[in-house]
Protein backbone atom coordinates (compact mmCIF):
# COMPACT_ATOMS: atom_id res chain seq x y z
CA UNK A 1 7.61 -21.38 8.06
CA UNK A 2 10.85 -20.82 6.43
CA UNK A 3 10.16 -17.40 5.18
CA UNK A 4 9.65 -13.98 6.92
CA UNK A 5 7.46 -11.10 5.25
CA UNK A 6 8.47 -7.91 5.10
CA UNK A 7 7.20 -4.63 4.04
CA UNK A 8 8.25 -1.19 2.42
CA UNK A 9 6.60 1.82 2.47
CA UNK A 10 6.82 5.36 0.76
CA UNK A 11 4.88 8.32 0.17
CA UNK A 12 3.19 8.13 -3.74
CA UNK A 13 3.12 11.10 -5.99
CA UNK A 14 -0.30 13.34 -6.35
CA UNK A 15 -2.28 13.27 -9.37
CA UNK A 16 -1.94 9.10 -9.23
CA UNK A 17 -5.16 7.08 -9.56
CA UNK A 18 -3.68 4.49 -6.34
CA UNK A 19 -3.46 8.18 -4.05
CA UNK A 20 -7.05 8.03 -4.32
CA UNK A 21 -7.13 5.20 -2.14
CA UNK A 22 -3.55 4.72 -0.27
CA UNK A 23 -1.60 7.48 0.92
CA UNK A 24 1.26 5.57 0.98
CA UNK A 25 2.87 2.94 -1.88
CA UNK A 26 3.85 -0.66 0.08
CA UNK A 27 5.58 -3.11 -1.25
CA UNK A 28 5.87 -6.37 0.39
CA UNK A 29 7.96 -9.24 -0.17
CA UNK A 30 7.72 -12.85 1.08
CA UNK A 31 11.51 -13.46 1.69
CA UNK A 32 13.25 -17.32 1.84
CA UNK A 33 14.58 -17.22 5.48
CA UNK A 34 18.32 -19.11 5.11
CA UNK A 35 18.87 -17.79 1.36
CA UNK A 36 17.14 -13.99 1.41
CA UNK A 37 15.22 -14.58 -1.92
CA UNK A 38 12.28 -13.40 -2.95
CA UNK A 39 9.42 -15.64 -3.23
CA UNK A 40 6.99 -13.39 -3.92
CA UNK A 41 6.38 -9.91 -3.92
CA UNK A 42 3.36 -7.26 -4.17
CA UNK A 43 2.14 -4.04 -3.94
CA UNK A 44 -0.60 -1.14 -3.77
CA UNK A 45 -0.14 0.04 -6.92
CA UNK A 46 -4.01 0.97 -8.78
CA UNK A 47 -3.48 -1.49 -11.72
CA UNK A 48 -3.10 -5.61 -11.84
CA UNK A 49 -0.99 -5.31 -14.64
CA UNK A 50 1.08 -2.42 -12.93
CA UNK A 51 1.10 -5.14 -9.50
CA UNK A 52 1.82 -8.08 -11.51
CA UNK A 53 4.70 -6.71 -13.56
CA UNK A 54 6.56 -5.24 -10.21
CA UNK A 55 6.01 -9.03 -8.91
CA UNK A 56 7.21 -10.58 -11.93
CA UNK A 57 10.90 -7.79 -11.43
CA UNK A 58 11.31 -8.63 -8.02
CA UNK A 59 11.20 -12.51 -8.04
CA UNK A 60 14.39 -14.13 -7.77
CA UNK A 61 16.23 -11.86 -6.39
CA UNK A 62 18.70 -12.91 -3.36
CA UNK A 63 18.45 -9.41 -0.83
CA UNK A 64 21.74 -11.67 0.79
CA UNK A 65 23.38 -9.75 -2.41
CA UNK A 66 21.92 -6.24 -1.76
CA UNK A 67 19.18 -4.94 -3.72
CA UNK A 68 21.39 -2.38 -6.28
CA UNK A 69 20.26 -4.58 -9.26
CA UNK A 70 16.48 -4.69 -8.48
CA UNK A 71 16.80 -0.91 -8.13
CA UNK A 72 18.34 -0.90 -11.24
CA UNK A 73 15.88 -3.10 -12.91
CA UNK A 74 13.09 -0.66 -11.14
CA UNK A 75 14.31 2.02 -12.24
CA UNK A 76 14.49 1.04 -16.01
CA UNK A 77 11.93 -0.46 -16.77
CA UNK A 78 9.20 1.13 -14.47
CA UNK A 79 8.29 4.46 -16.06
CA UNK A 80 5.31 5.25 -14.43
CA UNK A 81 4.52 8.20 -11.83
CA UNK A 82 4.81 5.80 -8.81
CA UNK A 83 9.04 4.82 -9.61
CA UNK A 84 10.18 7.05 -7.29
CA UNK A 85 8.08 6.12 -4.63
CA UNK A 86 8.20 2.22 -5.92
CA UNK A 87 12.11 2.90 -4.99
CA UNK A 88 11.74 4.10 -1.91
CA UNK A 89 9.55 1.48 -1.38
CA UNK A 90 11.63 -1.18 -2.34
CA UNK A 91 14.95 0.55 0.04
CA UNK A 92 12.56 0.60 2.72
CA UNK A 93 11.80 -2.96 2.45
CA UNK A 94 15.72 -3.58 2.05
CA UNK A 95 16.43 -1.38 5.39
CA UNK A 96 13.56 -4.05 7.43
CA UNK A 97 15.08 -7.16 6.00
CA UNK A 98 18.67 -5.65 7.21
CA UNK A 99 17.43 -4.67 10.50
CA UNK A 100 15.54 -8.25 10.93
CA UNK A 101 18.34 -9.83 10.28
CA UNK A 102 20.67 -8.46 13.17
């Protein structure tokens, strides 16, 4: 295959519906192995829509070019209880792909 997958984790918030079932957020990313773009992306959020709409951010983006505007992105237009942990989700991820790479 000519992708790798990776995954990011973080501790969620309490009083979310997804704690009820996952301690932990995850986020994982299917990641184009020569050009470090996301192909697709998921995670454990409770909702579809909430899953399909942090998909729909993270597509596209090259992780060759850091990840500062997908945590910008995240952080804007996210405003749910889960952003900070959807954050360190997404760093997380961003730390594996760096250390797979070396």
């Amino acid at each position: 295959m000519n992708t790798y997958f990776i995954a990011g984790h973080a501790k969620l918030p309490t009083g979310m519906a997804a704690r009820s079932i996952y301690e932990t957020l995850t986020i994982t990313a299917e990641i184009d192995k020569h050009y470090g773009v996301i192909v697709d992306a998921s995670c454990t959020l409770a909702t579809e829509h909430g899953r399909d709409y942090i998909s729909r951010l993270l597509k596209g983006y090259s992780l060759r070019h850091g990840i500062d505007k997908p945590l910008e992105d995240l952080k804007n237009g996210y405003l749910g209880k889960a952003n900070h942990a959807l954050i360190a989700a997404l760093k997380d991820l961003y730390k594996q792909y760096e250390t797979m790479k070396q």
